[in-house]
N, C-alpha and C. Protein backbone atom coordinates (compact mmCIF):
# COMPACT_ATOMS: atom_id res chain seq x y z
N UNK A 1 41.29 14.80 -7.10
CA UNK A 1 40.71 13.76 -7.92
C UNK A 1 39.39 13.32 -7.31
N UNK A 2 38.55 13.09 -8.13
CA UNK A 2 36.88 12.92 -7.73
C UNK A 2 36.68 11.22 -7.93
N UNK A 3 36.56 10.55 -6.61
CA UNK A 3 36.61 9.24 -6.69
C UNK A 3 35.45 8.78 -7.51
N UNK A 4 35.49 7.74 -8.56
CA UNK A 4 34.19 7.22 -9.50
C UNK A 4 33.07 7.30 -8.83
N UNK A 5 32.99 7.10 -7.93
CA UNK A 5 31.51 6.74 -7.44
C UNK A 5 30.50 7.99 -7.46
N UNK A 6 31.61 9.42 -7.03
CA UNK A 6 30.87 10.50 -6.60
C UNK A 6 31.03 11.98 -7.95
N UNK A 7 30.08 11.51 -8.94
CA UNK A 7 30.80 12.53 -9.93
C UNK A 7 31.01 12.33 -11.08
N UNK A 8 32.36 11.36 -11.18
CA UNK A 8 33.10 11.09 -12.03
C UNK A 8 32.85 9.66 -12.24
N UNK A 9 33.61 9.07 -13.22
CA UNK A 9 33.25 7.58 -14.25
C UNK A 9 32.40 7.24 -14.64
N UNK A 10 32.18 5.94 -14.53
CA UNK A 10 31.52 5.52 -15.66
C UNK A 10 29.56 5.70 -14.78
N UNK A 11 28.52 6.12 -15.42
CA UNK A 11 27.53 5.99 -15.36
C UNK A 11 26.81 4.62 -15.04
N UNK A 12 26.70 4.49 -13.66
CA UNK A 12 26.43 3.00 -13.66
C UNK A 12 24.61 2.91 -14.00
N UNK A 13 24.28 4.09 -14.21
CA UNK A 13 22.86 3.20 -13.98
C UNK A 13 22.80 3.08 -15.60
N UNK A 14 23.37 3.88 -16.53
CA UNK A 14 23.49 3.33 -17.96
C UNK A 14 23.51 1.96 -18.16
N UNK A 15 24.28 1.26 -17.21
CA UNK A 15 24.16 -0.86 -17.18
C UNK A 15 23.08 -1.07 -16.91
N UNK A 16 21.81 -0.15 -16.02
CA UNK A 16 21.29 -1.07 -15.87
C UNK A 16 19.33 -0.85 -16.58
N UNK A 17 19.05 -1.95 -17.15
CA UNK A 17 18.21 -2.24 -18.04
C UNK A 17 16.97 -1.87 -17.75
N UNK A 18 16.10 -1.69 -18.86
CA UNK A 18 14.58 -1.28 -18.19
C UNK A 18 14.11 -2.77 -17.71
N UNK A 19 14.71 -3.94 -18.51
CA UNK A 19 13.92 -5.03 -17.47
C UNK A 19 14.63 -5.43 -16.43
N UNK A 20 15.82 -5.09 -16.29
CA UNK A 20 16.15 -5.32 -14.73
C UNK A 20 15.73 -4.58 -13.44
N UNK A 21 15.14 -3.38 -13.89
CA UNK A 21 14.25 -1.82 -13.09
C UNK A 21 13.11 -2.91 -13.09
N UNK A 22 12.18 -3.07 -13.96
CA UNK A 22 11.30 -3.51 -13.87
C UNK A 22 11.16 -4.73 -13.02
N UNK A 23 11.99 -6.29 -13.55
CA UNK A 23 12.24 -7.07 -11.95
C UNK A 23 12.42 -6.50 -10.57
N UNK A 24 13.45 -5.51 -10.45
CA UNK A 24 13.21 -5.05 -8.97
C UNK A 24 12.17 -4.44 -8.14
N UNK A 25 11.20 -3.40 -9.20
CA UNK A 25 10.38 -3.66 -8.65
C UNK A 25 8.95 -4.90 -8.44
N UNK A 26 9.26 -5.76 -9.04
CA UNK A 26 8.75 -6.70 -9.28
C UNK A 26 8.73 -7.74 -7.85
N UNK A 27 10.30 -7.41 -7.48
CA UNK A 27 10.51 -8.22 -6.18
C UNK A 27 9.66 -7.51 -5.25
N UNK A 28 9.81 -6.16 -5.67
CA UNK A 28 9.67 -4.87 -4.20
C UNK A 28 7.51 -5.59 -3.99
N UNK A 29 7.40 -5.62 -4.82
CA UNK A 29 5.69 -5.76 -4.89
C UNK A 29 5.91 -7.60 -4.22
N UNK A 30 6.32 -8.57 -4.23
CA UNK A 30 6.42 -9.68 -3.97
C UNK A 30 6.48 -9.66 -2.49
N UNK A 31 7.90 -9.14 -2.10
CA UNK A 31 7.87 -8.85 -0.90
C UNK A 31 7.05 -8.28 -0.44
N UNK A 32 6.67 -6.94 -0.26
CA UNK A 32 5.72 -6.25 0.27
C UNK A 32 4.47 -7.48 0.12
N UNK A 33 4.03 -8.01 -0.23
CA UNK A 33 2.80 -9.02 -0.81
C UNK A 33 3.06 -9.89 0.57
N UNK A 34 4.29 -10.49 0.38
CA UNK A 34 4.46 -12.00 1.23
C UNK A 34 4.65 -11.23 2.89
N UNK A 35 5.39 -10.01 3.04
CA UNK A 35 5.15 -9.52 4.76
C UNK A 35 4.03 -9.20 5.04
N UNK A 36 2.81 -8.59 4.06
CA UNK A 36 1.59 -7.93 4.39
C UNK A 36 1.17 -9.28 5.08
N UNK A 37 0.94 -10.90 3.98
CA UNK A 37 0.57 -11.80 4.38
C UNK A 37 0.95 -12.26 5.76
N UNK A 38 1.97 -12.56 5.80
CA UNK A 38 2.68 -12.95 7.00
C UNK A 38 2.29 -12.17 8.56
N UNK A 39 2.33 -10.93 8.33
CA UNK A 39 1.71 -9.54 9.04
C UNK A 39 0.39 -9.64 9.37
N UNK A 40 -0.52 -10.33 8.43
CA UNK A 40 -1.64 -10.38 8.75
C UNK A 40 -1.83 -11.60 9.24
N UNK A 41 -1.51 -12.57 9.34
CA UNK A 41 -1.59 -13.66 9.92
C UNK A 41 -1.48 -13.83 11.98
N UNK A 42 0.09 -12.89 11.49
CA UNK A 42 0.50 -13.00 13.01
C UNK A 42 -0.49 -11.84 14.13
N UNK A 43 -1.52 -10.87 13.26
CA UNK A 43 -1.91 -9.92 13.62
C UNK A 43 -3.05 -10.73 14.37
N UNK A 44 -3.66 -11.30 13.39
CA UNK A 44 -4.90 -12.15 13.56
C UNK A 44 -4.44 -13.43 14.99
N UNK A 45 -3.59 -14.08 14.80
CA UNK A 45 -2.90 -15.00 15.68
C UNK A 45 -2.68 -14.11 17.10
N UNK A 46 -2.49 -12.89 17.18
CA UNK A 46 -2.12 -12.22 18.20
C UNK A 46 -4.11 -11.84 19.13
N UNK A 47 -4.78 -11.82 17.83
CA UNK A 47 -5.76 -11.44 18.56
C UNK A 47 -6.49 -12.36 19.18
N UNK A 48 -6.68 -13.44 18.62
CA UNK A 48 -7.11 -14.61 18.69
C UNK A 48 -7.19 -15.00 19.69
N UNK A 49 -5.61 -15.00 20.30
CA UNK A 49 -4.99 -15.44 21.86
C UNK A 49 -5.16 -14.49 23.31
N UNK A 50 -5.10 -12.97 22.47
CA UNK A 50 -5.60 -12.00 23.68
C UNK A 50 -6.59 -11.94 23.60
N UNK A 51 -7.30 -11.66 22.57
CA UNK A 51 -8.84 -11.44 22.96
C UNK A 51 -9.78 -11.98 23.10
N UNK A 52 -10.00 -13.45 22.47
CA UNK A 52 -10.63 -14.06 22.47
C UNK A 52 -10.53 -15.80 23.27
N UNK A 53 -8.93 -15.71 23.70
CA UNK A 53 -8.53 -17.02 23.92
C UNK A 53 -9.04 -17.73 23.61
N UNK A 54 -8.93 -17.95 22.28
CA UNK A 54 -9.18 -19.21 21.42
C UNK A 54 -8.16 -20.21 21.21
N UNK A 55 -7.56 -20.69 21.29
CA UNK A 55 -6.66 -22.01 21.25
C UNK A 55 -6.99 -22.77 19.69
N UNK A 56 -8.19 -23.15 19.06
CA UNK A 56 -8.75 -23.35 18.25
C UNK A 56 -8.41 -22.85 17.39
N UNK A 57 -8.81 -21.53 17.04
CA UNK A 57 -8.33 -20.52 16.00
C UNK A 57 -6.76 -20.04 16.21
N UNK A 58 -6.53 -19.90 16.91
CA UNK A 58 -4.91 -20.05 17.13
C UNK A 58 -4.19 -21.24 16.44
N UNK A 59 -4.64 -22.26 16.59
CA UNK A 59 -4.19 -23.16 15.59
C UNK A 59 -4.52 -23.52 14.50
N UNK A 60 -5.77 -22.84 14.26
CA UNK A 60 -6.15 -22.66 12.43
C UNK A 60 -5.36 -21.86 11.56
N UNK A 61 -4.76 -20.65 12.14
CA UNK A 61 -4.19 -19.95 11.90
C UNK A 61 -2.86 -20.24 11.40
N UNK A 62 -2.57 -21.48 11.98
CA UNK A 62 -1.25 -22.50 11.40
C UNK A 62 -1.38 -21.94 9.76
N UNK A 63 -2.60 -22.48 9.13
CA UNK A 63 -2.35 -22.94 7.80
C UNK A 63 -2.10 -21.91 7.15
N UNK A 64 -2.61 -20.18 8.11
CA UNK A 64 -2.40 -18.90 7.29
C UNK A 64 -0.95 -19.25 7.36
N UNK A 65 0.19 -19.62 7.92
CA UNK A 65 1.53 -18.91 8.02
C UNK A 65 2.09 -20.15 6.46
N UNK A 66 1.26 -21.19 6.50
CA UNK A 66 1.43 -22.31 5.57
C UNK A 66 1.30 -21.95 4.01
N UNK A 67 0.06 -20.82 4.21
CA UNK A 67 -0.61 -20.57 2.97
C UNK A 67 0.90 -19.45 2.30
N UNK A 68 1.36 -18.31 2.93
CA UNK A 68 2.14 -17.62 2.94
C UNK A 68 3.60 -18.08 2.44
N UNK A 69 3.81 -19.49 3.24
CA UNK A 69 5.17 -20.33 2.78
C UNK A 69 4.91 -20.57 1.02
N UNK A 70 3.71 -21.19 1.20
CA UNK A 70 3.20 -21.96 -0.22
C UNK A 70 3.61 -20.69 -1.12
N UNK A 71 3.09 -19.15 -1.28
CA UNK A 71 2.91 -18.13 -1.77
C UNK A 71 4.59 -17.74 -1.97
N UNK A 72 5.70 -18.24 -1.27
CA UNK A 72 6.40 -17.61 -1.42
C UNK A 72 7.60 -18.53 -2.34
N UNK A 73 7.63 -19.35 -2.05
CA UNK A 73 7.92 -21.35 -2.61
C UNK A 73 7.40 -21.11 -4.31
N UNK A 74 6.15 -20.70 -4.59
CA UNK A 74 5.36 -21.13 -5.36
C UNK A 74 6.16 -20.01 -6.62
N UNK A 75 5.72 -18.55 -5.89
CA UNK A 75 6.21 -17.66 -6.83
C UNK A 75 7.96 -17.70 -7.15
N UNK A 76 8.75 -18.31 -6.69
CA UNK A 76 10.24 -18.06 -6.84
C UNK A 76 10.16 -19.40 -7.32
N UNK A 77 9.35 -20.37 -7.57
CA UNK A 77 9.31 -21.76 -8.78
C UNK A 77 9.21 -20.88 -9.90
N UNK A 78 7.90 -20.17 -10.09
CA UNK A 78 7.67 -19.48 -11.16
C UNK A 78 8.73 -18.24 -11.83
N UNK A 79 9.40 -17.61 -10.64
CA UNK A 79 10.35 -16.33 -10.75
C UNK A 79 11.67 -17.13 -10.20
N UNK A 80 12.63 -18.10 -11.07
CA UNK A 80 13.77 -18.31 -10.07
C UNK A 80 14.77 -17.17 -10.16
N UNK A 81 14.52 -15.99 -10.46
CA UNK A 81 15.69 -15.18 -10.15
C UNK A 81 15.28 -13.88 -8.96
N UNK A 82 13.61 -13.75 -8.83
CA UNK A 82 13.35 -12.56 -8.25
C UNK A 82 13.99 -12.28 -7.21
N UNK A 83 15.08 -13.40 -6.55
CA UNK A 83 15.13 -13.23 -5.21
C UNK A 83 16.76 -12.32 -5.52
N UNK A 84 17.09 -12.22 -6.82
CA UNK A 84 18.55 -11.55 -7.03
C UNK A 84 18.24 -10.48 -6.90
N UNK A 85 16.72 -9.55 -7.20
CA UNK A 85 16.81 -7.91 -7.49
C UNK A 85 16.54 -7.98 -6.15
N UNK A 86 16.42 -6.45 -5.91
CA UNK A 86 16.00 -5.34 -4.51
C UNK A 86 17.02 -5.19 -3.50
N UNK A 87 18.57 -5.99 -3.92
CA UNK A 87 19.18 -5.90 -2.45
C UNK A 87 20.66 -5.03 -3.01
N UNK A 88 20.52 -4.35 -4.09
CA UNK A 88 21.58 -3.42 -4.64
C UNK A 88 21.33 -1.63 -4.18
N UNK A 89 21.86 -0.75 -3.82
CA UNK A 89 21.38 0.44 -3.33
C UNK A 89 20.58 0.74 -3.96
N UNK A 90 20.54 0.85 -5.56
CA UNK A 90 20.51 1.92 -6.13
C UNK A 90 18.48 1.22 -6.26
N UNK A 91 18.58 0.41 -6.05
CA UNK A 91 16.90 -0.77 -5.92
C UNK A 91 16.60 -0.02 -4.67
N UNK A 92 17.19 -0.58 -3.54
CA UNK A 92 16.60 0.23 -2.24
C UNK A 92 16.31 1.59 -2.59
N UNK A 93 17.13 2.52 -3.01
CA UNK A 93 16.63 3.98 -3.20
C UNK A 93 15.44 4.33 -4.30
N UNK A 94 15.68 3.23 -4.98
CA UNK A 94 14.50 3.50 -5.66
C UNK A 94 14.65 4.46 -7.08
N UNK A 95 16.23 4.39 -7.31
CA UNK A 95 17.13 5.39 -8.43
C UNK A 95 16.74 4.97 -9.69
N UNK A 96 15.77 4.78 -10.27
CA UNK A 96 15.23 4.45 -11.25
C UNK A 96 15.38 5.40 -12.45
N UNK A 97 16.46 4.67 -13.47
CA UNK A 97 16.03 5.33 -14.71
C UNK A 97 14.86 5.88 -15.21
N UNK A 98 14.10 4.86 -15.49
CA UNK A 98 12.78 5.10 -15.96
C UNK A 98 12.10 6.01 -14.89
N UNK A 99 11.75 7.34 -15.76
CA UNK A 99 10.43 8.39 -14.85
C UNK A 99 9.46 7.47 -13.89
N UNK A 100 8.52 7.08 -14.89
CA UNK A 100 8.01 6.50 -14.67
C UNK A 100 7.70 5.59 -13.22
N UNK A 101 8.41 4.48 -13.53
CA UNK A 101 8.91 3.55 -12.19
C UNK A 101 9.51 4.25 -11.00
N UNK A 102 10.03 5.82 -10.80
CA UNK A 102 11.00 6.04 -10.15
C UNK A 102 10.05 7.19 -9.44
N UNK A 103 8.82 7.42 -10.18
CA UNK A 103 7.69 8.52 -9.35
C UNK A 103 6.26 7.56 -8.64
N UNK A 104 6.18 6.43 -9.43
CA UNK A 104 5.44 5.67 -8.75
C UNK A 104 6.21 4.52 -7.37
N UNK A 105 7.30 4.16 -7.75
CA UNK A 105 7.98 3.49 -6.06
C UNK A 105 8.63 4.51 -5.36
N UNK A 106 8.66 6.24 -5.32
CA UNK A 106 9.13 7.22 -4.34
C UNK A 106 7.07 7.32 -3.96
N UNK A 107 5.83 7.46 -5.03
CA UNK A 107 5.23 7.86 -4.25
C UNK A 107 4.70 6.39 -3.24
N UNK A 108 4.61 5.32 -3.20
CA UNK A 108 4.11 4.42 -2.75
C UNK A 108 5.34 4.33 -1.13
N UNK A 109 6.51 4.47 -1.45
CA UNK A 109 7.45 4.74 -0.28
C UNK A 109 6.80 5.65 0.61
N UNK A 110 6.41 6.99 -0.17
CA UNK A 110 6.31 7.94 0.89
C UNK A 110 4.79 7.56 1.42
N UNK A 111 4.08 6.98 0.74
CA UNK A 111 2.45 6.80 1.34
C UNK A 111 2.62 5.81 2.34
N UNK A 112 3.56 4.25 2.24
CA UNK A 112 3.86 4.00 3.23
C UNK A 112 4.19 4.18 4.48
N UNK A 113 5.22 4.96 4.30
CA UNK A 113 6.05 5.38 5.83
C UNK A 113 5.11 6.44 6.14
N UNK A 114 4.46 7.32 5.71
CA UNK A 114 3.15 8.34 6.12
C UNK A 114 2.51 7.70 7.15
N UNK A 115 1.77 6.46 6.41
CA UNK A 115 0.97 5.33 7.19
C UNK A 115 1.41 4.92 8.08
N UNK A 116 2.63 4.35 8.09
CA UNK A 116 3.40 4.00 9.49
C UNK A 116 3.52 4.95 10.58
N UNK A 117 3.80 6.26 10.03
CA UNK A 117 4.16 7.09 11.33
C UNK A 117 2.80 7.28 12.09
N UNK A 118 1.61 7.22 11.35
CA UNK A 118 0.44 7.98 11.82
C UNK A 118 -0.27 6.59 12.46
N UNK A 119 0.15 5.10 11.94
CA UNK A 119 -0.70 4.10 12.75
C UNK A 119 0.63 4.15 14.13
N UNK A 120 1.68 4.29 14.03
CA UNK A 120 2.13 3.98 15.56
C UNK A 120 1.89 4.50 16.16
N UNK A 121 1.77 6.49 15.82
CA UNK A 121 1.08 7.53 16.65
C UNK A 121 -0.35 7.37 17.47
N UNK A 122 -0.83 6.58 16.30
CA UNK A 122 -2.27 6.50 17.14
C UNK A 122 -2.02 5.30 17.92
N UNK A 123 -1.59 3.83 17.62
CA UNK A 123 -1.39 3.19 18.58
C UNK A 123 -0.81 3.86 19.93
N UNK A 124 0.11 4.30 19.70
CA UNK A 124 0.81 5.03 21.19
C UNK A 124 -0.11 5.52 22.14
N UNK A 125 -1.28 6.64 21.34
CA UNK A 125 -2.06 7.46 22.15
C UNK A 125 -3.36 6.13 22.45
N UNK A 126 -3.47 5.24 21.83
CA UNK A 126 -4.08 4.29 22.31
C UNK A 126 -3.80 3.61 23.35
N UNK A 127 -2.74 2.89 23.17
CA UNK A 127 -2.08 2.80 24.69
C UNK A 127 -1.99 3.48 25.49
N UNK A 128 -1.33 4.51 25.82
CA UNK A 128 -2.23 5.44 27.06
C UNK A 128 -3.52 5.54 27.43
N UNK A 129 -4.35 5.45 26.60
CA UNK A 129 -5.69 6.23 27.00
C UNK A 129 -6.41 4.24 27.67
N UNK A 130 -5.48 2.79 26.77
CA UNK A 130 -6.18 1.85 27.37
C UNK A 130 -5.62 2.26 28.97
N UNK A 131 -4.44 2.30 28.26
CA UNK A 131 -3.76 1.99 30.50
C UNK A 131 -4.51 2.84 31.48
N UNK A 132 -4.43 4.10 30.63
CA UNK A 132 -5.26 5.10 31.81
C UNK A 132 -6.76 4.42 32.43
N UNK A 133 -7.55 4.12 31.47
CA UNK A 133 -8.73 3.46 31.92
C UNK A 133 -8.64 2.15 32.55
N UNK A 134 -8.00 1.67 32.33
CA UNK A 134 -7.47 0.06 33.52
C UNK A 134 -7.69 -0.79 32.21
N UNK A 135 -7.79 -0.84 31.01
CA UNK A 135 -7.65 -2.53 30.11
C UNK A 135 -6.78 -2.51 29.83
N UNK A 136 -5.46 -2.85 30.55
CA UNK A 136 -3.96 -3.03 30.27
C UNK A 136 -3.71 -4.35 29.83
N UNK A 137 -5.11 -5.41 30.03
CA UNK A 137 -4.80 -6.92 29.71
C UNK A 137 -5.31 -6.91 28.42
N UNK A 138 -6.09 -5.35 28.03
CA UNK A 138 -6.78 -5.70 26.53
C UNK A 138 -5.87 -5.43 25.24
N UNK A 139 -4.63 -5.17 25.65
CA UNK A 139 -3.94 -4.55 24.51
C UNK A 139 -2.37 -5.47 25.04
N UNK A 140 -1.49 -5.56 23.97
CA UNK A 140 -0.34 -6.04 23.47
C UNK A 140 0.30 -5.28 23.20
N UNK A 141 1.57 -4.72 23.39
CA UNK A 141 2.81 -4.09 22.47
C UNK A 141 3.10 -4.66 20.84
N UNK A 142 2.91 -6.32 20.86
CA UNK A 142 2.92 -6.97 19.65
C UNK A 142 1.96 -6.77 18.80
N UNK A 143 0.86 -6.15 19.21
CA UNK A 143 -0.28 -6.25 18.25
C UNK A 143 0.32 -4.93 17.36
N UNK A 144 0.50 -3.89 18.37
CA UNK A 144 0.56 -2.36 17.64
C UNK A 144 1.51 -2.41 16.65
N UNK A 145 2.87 -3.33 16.78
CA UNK A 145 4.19 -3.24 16.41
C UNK A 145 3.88 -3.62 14.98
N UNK A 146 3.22 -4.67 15.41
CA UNK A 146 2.89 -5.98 13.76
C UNK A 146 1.50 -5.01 13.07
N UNK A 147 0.53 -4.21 13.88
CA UNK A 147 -0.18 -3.33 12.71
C UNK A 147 0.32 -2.28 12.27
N UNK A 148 1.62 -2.19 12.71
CA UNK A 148 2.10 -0.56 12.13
C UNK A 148 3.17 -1.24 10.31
N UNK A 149 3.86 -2.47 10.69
CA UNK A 149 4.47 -3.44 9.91
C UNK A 149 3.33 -3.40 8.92
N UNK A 150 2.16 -4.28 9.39
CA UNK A 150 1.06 -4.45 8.36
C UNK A 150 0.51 -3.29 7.18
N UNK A 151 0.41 -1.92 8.09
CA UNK A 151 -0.25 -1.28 7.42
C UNK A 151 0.67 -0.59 6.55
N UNK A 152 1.82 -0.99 6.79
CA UNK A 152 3.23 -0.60 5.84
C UNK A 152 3.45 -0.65 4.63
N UNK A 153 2.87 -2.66 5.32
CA UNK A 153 3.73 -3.17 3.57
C UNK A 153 2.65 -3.63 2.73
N UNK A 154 1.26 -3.44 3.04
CA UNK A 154 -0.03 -3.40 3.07
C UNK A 154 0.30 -2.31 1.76
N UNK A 155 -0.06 -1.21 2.38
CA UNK A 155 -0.72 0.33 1.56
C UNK A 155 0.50 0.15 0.35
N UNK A 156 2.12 -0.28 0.62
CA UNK A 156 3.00 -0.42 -0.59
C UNK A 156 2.47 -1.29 -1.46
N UNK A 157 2.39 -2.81 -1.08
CA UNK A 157 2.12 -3.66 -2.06
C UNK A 157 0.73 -2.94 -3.18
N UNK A 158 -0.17 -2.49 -2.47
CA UNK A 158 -1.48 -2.05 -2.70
C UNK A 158 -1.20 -0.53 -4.32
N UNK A 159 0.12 -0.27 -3.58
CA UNK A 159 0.54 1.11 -4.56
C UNK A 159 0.96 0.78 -5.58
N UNK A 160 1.84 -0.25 -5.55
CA UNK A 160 3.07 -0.99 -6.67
C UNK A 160 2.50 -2.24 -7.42
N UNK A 161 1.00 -2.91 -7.02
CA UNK A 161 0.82 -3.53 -7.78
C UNK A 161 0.24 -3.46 -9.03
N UNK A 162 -0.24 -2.41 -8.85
CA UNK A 162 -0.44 -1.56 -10.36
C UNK A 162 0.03 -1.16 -10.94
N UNK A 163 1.72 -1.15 -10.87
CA UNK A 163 2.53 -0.32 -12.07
C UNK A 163 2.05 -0.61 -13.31
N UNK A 164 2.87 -1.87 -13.72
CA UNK A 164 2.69 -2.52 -14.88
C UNK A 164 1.33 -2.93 -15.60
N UNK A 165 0.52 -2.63 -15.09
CA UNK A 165 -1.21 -2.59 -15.94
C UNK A 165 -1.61 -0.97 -15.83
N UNK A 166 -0.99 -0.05 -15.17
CA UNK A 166 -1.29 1.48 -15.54
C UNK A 166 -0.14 1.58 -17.09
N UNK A 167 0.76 1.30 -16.76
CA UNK A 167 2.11 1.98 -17.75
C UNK A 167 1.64 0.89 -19.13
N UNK A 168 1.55 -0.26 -19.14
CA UNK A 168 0.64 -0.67 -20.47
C UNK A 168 -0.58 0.33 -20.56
N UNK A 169 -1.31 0.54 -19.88
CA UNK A 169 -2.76 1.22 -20.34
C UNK A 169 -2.37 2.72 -21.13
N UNK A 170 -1.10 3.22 -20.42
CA UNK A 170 -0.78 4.68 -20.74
C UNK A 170 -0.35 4.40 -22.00
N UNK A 171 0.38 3.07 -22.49
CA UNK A 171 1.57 3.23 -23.29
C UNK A 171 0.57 2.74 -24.76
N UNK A 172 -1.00 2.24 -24.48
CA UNK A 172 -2.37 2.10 -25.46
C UNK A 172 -2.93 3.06 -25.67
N UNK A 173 -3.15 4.09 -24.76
CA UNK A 173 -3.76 5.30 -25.06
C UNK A 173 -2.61 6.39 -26.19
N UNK A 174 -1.31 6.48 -25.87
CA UNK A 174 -0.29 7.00 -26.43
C UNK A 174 -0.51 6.78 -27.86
N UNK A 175 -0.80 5.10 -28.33
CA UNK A 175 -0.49 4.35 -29.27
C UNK A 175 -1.38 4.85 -30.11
């Protein structure tokens, strides 16, 4: 006997709706939006303090992590449900009925994690080549960690926020 899940029964993604696909990725672009922010804040906050020891701008920087709260407060006033999609598998995988939605959040996944592997790589070989030369005080482990994060959810948000104004434009030209 072939347990439902693998095979057999009922078709679950048949339940689920083109606007509920569409909210999830809706969240997926939100999120990605509010860590890039957040990411860039703490990136900037990190440099601030090593490189420049500024104390000043270190605490201006307050209002970036403020601005980010506001951004995230603000949009789930406007969206009170977004925070229900993205945390079901079939959202994480990205199992999208719709073509469409399901070739544009696999390619923005894979351009992401691309980006990631190739900014930690180079951070890494960066770090060596600072230590080797003696500026071991000029570089952070936190900086590299939070630009590899950044340039993550950065290049995603950047991919996915265009679904929905390409797939109207396609669906005018069709018309």
């Amino acid at each position: 006997m072939i347990p439902k899940g693998i095979g057999g029964g009922v078709n679950k993604m048949s339940k689920w709706s083109v606007q509920d696909q569409e909210n999830s990725v809706k969240a997926a672009v939100f999120s990605s939006a509010f860590i890039s922010l957040i990411s860039f804040v703490y990136f900037l906050d990190e440099i601030s303090l090593l490189w420049f020891k500024s104390e000043a701008a270190n605490d201006l920087l307050t209002f970036g992590y403020l601005i980010a709260v506001f951004y995230f407060f603000r949009t789930l006033s406007c969206q009170p449900g977004l925070l229900n999609y993205g945390w079901r598998l079939r959202e994480l995988h990205g199992d999208y009925a719709d073509e469409y939605l399901r070739s544009r959040y696999q390619r923005a996944t894979a351009l992401a994690f691309q980006l990631m592997i190739i900014t930690s790589f180079l951070c890494i070989v960066l770090t060596d080549l600072l230590v080797k030369f003696g500026w071991a005080d000029f570089l952070s482990f936190k900086l590299f960690s939070i630009l590899t994060v950044l340039v993550g959810s950065l290049s995603f948000y950047l991919k996915l926020r265009t679904v929905f104004n390409e797939q109207d434009d396609i669906e005018q030209e069709t018309n």
